[in-house]
C-alpha atoms as a PDB file:
ATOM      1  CA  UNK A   1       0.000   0.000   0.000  1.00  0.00           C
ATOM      2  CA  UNK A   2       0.767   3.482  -0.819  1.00  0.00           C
ATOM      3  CA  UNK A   3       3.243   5.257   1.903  1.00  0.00           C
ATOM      4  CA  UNK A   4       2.165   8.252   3.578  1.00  0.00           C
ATOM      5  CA  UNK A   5       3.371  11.654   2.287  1.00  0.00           C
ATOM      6  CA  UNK A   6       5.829  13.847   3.851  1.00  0.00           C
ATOM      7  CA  UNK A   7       5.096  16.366   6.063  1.00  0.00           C
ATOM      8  CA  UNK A   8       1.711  15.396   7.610  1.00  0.00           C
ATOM      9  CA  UNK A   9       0.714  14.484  11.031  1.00  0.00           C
ATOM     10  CA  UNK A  10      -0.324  10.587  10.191  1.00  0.00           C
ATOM     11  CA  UNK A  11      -2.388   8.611  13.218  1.00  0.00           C
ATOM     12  CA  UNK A  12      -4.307   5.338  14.055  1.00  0.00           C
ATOM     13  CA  UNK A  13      -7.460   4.748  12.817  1.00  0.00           C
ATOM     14  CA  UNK A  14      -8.292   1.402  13.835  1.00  0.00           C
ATOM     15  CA  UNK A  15      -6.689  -2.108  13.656  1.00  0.00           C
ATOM     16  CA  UNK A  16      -8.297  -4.453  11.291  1.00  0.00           C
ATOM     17  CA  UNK A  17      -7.760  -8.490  11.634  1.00  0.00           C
ATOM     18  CA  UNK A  18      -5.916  -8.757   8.321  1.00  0.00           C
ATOM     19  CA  UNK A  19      -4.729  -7.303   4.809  1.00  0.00           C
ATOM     20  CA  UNK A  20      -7.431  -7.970   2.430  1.00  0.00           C
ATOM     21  CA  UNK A  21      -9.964  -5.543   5.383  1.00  0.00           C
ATOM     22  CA  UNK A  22      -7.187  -3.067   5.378  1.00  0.00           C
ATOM     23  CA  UNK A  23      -6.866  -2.693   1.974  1.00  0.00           C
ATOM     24  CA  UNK A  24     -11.224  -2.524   1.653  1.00  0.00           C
ATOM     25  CA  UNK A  25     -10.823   0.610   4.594  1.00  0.00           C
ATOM     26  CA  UNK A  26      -8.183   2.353   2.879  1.00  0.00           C
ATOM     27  CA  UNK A  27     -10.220   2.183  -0.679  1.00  0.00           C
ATOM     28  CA  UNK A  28     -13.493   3.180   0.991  1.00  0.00           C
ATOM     29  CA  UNK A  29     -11.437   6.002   3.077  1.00  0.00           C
ATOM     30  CA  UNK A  30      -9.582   7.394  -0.284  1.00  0.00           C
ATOM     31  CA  UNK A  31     -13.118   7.188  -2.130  1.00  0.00           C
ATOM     32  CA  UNK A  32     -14.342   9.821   0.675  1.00  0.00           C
ATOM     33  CA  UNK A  33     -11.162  12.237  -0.390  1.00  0.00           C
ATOM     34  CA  UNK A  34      -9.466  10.650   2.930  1.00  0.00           C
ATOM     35  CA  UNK A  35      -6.052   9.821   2.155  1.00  0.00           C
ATOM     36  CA  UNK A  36      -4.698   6.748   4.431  1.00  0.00           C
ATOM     37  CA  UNK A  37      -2.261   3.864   4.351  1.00  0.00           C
ATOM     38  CA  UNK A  38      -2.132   0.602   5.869  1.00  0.00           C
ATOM     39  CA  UNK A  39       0.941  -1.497   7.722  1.00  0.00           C
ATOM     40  CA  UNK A  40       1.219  -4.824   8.977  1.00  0.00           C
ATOM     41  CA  UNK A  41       1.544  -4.684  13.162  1.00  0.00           C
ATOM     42  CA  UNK A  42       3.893  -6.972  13.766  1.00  0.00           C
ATOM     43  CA  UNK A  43       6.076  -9.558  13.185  1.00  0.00           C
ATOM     44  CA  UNK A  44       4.994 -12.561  13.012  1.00  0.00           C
ATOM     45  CA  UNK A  45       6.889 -16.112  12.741  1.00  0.00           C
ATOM     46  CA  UNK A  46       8.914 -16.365   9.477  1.00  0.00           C
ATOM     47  CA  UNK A  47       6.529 -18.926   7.621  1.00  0.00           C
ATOM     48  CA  UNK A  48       3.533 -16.525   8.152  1.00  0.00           C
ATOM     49  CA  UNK A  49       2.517 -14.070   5.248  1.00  0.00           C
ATOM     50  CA  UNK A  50       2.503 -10.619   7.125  1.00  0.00           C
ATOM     51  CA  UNK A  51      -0.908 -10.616   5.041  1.00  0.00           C
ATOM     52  CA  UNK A  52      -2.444 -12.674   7.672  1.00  0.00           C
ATOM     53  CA  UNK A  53      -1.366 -10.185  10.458  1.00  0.00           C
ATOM     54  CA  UNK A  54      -3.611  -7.639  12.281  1.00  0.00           C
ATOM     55  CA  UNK A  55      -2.771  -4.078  10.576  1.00  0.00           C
ATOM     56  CA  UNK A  56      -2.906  -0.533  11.449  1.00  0.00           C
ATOM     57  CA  UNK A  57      -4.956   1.932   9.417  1.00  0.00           C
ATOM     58  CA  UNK A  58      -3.857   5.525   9.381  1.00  0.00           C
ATOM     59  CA  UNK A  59      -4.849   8.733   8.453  1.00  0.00           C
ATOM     60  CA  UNK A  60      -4.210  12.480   8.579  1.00  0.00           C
ATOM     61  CA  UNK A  61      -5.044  13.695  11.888  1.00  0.00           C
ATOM     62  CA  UNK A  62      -7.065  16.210  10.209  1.00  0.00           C
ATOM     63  CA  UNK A  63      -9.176  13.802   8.636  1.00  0.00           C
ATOM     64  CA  UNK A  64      -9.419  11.612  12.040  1.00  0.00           C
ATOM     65  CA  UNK A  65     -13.085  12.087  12.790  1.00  0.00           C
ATOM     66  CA  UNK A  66     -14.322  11.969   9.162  1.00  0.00           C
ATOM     67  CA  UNK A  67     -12.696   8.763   9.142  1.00  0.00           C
ATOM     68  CA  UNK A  68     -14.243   7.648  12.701  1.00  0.00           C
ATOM     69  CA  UNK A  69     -17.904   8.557  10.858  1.00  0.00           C
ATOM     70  CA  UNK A  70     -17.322   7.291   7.763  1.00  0.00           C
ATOM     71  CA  UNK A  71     -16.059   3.513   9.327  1.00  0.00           C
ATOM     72  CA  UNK A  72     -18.769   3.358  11.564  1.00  0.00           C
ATOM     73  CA  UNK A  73     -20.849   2.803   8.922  1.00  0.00           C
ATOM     74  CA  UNK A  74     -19.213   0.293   7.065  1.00  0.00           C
ATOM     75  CA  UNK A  75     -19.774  -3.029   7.805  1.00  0.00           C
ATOM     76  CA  UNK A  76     -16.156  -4.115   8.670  1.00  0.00           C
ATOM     77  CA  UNK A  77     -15.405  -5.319  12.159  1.00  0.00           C
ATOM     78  CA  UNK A  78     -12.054  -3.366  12.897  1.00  0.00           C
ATOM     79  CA  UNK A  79     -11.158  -3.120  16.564  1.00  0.00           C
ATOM     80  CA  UNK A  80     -11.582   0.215  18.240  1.00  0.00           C
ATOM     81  CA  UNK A  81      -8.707   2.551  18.399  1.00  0.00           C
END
């Protein structure tokens, strides 16, 4: 997934359980004019894809409540910040 740019103030979101949900939030965030990236949160053990790992959403902390509204109505699970 796209890195963040320079220059802004990036925070969590939200934690989602894996990649394929964080990539669906970050599309449905960037559709709303939100810009926001995704990163695995952790390592896990060396045979694991990190796509199976829990990952961090971010996005401008301007944007941070739009973002709160907008995935509260989604129907994604992602754990609360």
């Amino acid at each position: 997934m796209k890195s963040p740019k320079e220059g802004s103030r990036w925070v969590k979101l939200t934690t989602v359980d894996h990649e394929i949900e964080a990539t669906l939030l970050v599309e449905a965030l960037k559709e709303e004019g939100i810009p926001a990236f995704a990163r695995a949160g952790g390592a896990g053990p060396g045979y694991f894809s990190p796509a199976t790992l829990p990952h961090l959403i971010f996005v401008e902390e301007k944007d941070l409540e739009r973002a709160r509204t907008l995935v509260s109505s989604l129907p994604l699970r992602p754990e609360e910040p």
